[in-house]
PDB file of N, CA and C in Angstrom:
ATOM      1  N   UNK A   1      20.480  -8.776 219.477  1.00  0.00           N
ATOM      2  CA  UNK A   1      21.125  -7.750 220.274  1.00  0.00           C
ATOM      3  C   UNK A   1      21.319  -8.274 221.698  1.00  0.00           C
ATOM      4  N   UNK A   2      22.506  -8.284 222.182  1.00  0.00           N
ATOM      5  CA  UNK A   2      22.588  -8.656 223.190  1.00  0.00           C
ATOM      6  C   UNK A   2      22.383  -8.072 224.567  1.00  0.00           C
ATOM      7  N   UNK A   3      21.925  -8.272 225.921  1.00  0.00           N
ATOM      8  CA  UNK A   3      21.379  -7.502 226.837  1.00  0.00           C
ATOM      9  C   UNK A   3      22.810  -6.668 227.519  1.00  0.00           C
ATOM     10  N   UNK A   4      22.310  -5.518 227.971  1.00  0.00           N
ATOM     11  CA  UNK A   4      23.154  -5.050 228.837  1.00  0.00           C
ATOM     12  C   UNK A   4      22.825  -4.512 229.782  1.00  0.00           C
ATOM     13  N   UNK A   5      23.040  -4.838 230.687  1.00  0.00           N
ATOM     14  CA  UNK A   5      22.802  -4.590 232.342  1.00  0.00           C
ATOM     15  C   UNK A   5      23.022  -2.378 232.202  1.00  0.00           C
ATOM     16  N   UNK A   6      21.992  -1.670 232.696  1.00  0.00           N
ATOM     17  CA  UNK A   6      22.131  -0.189 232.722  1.00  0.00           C
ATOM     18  C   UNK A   6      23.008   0.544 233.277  1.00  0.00           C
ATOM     19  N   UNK A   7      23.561  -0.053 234.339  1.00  0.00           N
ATOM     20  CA  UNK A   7      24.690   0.694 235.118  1.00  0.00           C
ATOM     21  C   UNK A   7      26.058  -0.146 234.300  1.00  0.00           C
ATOM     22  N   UNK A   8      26.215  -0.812 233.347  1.00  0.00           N
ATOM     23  CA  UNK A   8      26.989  -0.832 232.971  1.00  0.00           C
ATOM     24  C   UNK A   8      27.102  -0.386 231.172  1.00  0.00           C
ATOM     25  N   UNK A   9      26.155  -0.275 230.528  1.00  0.00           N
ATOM     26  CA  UNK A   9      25.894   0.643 229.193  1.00  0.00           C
ATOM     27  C   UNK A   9      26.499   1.934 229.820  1.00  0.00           C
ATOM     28  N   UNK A  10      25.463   2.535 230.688  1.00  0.00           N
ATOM     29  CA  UNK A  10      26.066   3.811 231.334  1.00  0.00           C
ATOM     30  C   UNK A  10      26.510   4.443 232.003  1.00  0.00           C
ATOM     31  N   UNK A  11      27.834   3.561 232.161  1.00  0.00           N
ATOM     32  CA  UNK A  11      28.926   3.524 233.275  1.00  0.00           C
ATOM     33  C   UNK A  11      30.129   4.888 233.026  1.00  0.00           C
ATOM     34  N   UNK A  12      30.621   5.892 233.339  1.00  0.00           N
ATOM     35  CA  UNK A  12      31.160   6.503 233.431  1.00  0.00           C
ATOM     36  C   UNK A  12      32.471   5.614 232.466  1.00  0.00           C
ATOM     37  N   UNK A  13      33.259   6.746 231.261  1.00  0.00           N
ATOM     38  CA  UNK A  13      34.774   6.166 230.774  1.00  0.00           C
ATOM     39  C   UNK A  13      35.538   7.074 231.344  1.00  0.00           C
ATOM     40  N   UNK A  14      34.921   8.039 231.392  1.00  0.00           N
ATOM     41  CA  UNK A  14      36.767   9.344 232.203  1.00  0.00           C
ATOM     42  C   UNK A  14      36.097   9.791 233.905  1.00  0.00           C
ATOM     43  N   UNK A  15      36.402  10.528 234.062  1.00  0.00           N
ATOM     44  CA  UNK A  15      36.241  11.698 235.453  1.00  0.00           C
ATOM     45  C   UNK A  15      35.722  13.026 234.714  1.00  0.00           C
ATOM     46  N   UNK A  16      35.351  13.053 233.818  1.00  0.00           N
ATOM     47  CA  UNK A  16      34.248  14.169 233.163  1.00  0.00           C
ATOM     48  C   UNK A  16      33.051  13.568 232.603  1.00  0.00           C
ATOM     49  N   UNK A  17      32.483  12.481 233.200  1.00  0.00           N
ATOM     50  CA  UNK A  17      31.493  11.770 232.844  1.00  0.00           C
ATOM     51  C   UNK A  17      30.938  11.483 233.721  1.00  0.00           C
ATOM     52  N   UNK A  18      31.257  11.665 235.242  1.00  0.00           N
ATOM     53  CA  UNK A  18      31.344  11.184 236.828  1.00  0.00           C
ATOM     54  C   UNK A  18      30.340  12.785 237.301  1.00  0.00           C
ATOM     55  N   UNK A  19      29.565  12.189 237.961  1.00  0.00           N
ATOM     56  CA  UNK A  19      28.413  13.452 238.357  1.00  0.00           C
ATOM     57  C   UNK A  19      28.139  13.404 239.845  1.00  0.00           C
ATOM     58  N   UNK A  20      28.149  14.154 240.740  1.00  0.00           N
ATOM     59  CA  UNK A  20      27.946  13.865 241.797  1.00  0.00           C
ATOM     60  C   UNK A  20      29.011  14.023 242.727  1.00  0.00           C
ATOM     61  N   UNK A  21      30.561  13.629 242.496  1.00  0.00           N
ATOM     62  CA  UNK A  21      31.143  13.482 243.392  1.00  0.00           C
ATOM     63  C   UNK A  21      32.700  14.427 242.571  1.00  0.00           C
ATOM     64  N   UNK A  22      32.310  15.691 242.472  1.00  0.00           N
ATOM     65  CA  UNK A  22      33.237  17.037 242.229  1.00  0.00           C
ATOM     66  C   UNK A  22      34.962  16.807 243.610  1.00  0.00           C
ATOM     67  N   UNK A  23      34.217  16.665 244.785  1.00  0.00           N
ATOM     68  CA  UNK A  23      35.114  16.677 245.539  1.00  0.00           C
ATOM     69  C   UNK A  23      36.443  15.173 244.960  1.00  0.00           C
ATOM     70  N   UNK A  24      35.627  14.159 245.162  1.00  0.00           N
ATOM     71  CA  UNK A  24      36.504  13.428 245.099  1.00  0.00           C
ATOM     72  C   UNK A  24      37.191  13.159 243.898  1.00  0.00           C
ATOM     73  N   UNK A  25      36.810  13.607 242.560  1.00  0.00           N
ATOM     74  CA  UNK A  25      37.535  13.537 241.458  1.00  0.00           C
ATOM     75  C   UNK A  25      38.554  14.703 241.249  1.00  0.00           C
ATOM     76  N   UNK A  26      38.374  15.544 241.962  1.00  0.00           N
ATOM     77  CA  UNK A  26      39.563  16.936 242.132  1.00  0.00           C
ATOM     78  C   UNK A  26      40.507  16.047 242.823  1.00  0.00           C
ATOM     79  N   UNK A  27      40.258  15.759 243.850  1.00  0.00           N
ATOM     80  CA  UNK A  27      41.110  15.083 244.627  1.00  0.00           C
ATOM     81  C   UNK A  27      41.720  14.259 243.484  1.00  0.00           C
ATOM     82  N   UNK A  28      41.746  13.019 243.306  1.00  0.00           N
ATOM     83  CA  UNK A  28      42.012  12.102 242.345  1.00  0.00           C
ATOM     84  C   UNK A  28      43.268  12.621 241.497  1.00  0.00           C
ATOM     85  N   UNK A  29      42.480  13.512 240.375  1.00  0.00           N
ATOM     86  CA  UNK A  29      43.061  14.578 239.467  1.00  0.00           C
ATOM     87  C   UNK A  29      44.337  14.983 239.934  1.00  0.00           C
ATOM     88  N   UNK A  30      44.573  15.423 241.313  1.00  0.00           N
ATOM     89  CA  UNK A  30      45.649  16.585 241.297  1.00  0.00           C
ATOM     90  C   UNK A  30      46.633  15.680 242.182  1.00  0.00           C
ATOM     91  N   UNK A  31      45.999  14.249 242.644  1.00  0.00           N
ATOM     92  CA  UNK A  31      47.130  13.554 243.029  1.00  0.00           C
ATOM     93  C   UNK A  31      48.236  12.963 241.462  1.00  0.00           C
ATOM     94  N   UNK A  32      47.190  12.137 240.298  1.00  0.00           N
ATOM     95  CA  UNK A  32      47.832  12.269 239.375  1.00  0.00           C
ATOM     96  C   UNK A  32      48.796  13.364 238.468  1.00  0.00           C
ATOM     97  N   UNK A  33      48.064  14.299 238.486  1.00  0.00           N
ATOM     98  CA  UNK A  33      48.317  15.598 238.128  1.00  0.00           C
ATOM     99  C   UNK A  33      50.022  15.817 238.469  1.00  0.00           C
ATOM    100  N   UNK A  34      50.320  15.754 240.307  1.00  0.00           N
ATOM    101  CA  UNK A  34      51.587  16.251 240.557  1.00  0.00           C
ATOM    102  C   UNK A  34      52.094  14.805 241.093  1.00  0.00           C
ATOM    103  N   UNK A  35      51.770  13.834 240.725  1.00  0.00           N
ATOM    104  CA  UNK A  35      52.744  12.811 240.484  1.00  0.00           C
ATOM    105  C   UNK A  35      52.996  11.898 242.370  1.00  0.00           C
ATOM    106  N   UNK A  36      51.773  12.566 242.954  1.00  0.00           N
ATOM    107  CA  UNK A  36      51.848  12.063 244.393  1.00  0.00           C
ATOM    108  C   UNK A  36      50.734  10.668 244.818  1.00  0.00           C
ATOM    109  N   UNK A  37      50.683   9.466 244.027  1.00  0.00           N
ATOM    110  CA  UNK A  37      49.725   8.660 244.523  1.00  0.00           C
ATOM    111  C   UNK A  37      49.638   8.613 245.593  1.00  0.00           C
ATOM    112  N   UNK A  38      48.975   8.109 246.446  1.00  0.00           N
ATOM    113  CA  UNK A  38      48.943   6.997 247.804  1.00  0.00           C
ATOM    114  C   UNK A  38      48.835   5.890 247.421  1.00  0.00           C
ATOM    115  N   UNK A  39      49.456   5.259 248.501  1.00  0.00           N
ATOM    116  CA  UNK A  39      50.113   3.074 248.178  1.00  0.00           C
ATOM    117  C   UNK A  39      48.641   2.869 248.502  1.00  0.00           C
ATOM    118  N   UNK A  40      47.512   3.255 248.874  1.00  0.00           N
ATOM    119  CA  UNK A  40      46.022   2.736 249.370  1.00  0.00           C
ATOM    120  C   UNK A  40      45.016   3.430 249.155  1.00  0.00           C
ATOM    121  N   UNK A  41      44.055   3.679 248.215  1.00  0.00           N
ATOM    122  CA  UNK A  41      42.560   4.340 248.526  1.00  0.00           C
ATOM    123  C   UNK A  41      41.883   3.521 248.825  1.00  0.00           C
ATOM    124  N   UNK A  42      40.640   3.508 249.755  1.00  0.00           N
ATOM    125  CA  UNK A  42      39.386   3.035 249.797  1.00  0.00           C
ATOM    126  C   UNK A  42      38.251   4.235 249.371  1.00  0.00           C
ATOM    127  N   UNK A  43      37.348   3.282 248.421  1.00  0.00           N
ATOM    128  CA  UNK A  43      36.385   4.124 248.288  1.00  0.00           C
ATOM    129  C   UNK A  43      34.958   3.488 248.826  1.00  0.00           C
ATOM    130  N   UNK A  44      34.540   4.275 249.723  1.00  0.00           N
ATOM    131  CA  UNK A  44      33.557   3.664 250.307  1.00  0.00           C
ATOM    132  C   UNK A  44      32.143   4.752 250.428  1.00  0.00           C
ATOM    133  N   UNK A  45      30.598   3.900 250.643  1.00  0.00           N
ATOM    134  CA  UNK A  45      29.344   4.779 250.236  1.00  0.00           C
ATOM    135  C   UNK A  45      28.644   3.721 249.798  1.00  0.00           C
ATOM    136  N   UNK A  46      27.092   4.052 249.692  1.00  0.00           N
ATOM    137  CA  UNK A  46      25.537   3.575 249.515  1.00  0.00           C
ATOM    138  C   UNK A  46      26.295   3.393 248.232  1.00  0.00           C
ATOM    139  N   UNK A  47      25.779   2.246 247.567  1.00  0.00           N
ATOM    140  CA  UNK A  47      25.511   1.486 246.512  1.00  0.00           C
ATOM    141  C   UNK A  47      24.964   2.497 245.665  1.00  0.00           C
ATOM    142  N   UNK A  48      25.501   2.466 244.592  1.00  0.00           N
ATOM    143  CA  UNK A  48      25.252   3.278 243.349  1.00  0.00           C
ATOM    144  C   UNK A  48      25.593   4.676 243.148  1.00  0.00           C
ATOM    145  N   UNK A  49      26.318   4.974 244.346  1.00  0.00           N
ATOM    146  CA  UNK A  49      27.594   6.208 244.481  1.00  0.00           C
ATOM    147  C   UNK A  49      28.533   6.380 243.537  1.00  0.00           C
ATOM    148  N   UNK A  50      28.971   5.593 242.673  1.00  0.00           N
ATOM    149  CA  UNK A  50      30.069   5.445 241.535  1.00  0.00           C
ATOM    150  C   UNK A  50      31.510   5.112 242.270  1.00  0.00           C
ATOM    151  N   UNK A  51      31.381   4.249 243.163  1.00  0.00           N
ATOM    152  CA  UNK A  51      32.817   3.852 244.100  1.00  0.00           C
ATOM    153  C   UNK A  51      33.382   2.761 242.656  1.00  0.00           C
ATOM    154  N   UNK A  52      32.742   1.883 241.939  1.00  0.00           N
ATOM    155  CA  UNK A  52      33.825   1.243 241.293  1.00  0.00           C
ATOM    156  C   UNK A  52      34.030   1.891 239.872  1.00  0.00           C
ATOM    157  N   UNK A  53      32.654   2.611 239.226  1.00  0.00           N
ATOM    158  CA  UNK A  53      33.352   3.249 237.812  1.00  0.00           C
ATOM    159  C   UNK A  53      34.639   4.043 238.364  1.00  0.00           C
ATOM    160  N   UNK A  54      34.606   5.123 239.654  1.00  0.00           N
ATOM    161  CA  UNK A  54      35.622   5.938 240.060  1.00  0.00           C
ATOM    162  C   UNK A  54      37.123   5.008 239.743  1.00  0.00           C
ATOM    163  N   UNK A  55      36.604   3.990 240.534  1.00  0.00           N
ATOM    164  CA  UNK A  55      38.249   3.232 241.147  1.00  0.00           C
ATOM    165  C   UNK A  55      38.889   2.962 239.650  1.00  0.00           C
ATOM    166  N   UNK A  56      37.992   2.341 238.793  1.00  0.00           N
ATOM    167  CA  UNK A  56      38.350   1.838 237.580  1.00  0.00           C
ATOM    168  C   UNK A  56      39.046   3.305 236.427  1.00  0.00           C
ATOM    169  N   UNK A  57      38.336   4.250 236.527  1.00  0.00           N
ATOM    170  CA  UNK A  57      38.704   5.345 236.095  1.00  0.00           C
ATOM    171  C   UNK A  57      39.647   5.448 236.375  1.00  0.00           C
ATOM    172  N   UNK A  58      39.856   5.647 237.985  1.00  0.00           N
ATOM    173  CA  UNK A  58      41.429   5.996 238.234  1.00  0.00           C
ATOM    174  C   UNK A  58      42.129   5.215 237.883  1.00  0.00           C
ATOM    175  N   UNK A  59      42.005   3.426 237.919  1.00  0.00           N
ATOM    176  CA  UNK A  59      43.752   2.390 237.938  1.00  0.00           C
ATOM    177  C   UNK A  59      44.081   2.949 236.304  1.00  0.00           C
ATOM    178  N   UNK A  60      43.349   3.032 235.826  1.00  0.00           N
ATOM    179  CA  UNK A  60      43.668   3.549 234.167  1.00  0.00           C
ATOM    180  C   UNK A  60      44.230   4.760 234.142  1.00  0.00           C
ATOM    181  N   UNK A  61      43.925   6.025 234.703  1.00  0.00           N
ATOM    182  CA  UNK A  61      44.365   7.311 234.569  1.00  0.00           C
ATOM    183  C   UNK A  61      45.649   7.437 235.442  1.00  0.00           C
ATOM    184  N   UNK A  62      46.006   7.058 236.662  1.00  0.00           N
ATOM    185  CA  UNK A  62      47.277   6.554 237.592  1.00  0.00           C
ATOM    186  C   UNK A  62      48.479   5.925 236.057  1.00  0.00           C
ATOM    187  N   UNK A  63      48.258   4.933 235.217  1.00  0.00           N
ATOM    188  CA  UNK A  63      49.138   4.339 234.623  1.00  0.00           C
ATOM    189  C   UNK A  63      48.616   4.897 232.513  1.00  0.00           C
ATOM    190  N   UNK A  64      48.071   5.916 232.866  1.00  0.00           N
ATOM    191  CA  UNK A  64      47.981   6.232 231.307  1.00  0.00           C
ATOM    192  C   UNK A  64      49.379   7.166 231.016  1.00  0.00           C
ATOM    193  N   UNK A  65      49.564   6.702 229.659  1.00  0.00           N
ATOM    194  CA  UNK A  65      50.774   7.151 229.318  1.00  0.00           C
ATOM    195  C   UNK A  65      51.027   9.010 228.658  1.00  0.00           C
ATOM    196  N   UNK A  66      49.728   9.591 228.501  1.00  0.00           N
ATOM    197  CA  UNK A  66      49.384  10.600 228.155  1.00  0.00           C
ATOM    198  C   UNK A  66      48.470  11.576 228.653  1.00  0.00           C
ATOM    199  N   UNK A  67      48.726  11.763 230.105  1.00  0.00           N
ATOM    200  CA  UNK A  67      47.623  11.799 230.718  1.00  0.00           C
ATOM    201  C   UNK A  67      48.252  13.338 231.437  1.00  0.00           C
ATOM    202  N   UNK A  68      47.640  14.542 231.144  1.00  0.00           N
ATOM    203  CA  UNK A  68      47.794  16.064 231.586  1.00  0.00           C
ATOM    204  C   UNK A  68      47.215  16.421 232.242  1.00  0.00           C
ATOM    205  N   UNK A  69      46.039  16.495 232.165  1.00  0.00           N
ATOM    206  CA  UNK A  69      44.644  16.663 233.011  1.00  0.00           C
ATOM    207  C   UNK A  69      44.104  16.201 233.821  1.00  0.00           C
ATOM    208  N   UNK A  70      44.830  14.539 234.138  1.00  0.00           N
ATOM    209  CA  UNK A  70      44.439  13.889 235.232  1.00  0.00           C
ATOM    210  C   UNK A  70      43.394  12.790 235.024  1.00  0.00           C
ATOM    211  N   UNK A  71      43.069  13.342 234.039  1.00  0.00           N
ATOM    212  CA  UNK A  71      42.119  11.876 233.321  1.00  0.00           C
ATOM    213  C   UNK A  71      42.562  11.195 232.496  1.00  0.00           C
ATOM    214  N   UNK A  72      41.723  10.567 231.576  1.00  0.00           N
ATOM    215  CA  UNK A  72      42.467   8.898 230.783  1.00  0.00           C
ATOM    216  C   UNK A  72      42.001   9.973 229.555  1.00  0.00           C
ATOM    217  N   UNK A  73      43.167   9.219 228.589  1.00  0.00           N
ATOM    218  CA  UNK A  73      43.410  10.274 227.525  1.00  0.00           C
ATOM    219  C   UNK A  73      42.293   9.169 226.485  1.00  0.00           C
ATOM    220  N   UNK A  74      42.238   8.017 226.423  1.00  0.00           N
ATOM    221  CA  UNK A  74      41.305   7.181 225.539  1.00  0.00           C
ATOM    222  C   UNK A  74      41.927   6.978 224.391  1.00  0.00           C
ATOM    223  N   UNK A  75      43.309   7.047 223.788  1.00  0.00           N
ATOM    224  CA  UNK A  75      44.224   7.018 222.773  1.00  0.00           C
ATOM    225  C   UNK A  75      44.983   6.346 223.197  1.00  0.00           C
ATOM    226  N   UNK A  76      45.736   5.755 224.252  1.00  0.00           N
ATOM    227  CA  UNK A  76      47.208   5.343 224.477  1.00  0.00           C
ATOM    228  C   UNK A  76      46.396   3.478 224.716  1.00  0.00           C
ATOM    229  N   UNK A  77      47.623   2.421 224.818  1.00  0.00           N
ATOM    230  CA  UNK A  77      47.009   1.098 224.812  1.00  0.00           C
ATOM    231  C   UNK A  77      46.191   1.044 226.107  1.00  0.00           C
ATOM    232  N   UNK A  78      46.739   1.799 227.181  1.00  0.00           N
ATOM    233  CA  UNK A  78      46.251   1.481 228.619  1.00  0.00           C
ATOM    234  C   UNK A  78      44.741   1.474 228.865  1.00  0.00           C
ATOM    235  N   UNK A  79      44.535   2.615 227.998  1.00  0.00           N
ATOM    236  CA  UNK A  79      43.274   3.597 228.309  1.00  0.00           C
ATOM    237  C   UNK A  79      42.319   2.525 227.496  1.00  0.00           C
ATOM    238  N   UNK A  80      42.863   2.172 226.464  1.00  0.00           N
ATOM    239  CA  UNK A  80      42.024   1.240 225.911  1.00  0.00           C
ATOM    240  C   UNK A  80      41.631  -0.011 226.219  1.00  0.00           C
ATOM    241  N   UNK A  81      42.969  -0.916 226.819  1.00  0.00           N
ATOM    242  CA  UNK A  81      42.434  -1.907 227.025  1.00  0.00           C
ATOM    243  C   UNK A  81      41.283  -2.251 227.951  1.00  0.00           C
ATOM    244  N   UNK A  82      41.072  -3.136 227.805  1.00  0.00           N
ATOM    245  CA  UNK A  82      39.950  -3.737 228.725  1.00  0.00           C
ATOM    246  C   UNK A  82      40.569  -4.618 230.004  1.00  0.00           C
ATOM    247  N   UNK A  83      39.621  -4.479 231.144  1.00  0.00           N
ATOM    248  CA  UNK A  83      40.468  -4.703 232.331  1.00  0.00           C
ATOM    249  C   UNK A  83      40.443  -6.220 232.685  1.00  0.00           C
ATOM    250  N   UNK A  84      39.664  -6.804 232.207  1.00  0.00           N
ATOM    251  CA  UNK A  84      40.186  -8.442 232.300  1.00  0.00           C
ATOM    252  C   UNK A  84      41.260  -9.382 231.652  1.00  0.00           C
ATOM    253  N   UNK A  85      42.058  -7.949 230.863  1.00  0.00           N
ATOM    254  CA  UNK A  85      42.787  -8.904 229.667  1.00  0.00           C
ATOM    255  C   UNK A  85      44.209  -7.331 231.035  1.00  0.00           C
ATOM    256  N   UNK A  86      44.565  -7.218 231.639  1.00  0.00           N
ATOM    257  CA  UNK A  86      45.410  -6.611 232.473  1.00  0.00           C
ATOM    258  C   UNK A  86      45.989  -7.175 233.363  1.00  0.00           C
ATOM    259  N   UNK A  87      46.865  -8.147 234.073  1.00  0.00           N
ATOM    260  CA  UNK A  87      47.278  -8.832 235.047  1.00  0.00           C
ATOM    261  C   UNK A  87      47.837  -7.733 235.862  1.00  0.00           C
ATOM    262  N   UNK A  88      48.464  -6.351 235.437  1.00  0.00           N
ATOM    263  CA  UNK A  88      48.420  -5.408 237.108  1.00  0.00           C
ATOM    264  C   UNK A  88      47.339  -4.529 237.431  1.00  0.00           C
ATOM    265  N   UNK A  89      46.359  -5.138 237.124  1.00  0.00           N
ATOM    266  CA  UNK A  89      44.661  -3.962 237.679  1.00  0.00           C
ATOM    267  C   UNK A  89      43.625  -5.315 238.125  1.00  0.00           C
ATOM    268  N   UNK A  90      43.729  -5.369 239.456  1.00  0.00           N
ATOM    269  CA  UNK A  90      42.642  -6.817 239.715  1.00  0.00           C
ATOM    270  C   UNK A  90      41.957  -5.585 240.774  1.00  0.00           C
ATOM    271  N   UNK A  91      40.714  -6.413 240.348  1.00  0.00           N
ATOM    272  CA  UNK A  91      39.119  -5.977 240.811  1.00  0.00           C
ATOM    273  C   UNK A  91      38.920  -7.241 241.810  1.00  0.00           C
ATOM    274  N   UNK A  92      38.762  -6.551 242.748  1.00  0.00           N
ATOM    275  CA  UNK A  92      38.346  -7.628 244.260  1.00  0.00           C
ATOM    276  C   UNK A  92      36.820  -7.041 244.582  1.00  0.00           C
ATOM    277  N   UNK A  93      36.167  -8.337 244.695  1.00  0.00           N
ATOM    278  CA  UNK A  93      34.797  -7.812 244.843  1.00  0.00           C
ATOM    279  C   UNK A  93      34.509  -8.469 246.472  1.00  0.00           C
ATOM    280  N   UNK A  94      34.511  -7.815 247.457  1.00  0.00           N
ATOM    281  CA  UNK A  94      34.334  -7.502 248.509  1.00  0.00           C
ATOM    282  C   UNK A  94      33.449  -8.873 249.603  1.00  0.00           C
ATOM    283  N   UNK A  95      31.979  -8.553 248.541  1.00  0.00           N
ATOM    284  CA  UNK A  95      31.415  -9.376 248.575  1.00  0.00           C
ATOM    285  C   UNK A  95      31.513 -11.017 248.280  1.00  0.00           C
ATOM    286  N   UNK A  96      32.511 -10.956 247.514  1.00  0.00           N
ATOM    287  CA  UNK A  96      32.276 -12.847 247.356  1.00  0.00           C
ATOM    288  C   UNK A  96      33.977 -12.920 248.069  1.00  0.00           C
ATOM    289  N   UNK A  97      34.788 -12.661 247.875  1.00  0.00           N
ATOM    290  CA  UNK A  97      36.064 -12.389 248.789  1.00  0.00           C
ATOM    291  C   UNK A  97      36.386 -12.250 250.229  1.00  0.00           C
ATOM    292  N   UNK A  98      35.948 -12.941 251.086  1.00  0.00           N
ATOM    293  CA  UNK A  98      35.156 -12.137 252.260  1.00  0.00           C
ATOM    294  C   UNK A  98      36.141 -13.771 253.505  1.00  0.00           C
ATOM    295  N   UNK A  99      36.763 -14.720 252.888  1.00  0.00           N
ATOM    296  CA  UNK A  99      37.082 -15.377 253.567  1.00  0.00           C
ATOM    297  C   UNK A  99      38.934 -15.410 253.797  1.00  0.00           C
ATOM    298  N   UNK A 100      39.042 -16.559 254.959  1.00  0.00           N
ATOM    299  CA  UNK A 100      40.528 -15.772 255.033  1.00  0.00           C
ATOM    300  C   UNK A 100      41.384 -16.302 253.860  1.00  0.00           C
ATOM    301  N   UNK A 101      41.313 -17.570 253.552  1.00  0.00           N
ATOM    302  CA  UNK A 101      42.583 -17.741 252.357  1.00  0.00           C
ATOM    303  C   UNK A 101      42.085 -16.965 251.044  1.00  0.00           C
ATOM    304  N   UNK A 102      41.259 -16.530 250.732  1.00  0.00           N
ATOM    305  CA  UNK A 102      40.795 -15.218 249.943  1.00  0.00           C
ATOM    306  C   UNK A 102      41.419 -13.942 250.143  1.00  0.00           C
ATOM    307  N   UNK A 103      41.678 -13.659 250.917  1.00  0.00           N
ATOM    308  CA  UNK A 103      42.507 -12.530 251.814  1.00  0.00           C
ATOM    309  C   UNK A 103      43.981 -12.432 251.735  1.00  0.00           C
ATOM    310  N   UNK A 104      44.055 -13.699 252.245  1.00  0.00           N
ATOM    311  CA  UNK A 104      45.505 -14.307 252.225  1.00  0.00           C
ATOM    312  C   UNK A 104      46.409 -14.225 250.704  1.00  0.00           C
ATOM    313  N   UNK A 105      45.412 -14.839 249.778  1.00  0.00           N
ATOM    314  CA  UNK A 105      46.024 -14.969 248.219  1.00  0.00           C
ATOM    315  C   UNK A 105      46.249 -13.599 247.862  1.00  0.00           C
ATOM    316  N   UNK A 106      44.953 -12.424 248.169  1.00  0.00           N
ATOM    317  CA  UNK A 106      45.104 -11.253 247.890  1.00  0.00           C
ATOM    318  C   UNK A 106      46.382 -10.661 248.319  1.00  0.00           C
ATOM    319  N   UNK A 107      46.738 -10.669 249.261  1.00  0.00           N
ATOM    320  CA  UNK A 107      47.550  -9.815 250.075  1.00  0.00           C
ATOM    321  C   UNK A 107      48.903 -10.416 249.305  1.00  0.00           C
ATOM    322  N   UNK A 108      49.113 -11.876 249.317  1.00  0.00           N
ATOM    323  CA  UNK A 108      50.458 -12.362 248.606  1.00  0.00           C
ATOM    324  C   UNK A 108      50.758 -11.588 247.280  1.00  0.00           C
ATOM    325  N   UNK A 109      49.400 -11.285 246.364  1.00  0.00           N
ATOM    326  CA  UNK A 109      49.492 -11.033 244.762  1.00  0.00           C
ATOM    327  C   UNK A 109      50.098  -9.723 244.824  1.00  0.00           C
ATOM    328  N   UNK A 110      49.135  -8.629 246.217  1.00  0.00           N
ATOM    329  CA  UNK A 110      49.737  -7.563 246.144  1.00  0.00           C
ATOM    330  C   UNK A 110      50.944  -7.237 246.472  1.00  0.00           C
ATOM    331  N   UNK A 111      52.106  -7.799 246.610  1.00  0.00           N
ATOM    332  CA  UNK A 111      53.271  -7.219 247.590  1.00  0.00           C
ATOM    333  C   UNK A 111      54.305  -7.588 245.974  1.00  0.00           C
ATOM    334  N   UNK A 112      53.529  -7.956 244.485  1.00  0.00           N
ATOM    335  CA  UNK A 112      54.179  -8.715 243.577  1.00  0.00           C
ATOM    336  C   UNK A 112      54.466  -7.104 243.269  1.00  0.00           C
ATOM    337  N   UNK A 113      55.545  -7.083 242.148  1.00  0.00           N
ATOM    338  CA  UNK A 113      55.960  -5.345 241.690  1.00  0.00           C
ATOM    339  C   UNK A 113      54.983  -5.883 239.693  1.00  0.00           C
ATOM    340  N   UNK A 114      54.698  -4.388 239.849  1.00  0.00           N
ATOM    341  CA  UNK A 114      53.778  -4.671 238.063  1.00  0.00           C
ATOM    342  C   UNK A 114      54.604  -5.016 237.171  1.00  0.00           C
ATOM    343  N   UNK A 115      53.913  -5.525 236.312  1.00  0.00           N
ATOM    344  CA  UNK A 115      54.750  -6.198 235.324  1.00  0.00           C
ATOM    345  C   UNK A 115      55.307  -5.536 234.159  1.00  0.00           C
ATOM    346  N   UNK A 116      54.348  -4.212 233.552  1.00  0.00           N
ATOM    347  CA  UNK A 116      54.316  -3.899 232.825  1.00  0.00           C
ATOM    348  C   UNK A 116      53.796  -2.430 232.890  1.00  0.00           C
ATOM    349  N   UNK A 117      52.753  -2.240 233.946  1.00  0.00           N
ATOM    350  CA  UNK A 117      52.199  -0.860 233.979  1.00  0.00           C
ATOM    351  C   UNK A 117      52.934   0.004 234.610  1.00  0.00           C
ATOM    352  N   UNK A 118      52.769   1.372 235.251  1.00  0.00           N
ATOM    353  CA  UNK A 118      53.232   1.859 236.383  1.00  0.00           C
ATOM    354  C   UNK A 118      53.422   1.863 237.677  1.00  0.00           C
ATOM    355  N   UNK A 119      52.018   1.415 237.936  1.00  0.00           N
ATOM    356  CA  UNK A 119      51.217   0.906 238.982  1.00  0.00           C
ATOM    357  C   UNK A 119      50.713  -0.069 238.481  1.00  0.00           C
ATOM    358  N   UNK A 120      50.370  -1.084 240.064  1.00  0.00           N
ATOM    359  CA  UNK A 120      49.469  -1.910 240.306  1.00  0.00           C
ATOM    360  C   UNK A 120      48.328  -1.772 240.817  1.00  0.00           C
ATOM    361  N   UNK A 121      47.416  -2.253 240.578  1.00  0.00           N
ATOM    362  CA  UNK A 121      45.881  -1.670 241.394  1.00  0.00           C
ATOM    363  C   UNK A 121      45.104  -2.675 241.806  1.00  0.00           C
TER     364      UNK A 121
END
């Protein structure tokens, strides 16, 4: 059996699995909901706040193809796939990213239009 790290076994899959932070998943919800993203969120807070299950929740629910309620429906390909096999959903980790041509590459990738999703994230 292979090990799994706990915060990631029991990592939040939708925004009804997310405890703690009511405000900001309404929010979230009703930007998808009526079709108004913003080009930028930051989610920021003490470590173990749910800032990246959130973010990840959302790049999936922003570009799910069946999505009413504002959350990820868990049926359509989007919702399913997995996010390392996605070339428009990149995860920047803050911490090891932190120099300027790191920055630099980032900023070039983002100004690219998605390839395939709705959004890019």
């Amino acid at each position: 059996m292979a090990y799994i790290s706990l915060y990631r076994k029991y990592r939040p899959k939708k925004f009804a699995d997310v405890v703690g932070q009511d405000v900001v998943i309404k929010i979230l919800t009703n930007s998808i909901i009526s079709g108004k993203i913003g080009h930028a969120y930051i989610f920021s807070g003490p470590r173990g706040t749910g800032k990246t299950s959130v973010a990840k929740i959302f790049s999936k629910a922003v570009n799910c193809n069946s999505t009413s309620t504002g959350d990820i429906c868990n049926r359509c390909s989007i919702c399913k796939s997995d996010f390392n096999d996605e070339i428009d959903i990149i995860e920047i980790d803050a911490a090891s990213n932190n120099g300027v041509e790191e920055i630099r590459e980032i900023r070039n990738n983002v100004k690219l239009m998605p390839s395939h999703l709705k959004y890019k994230v």
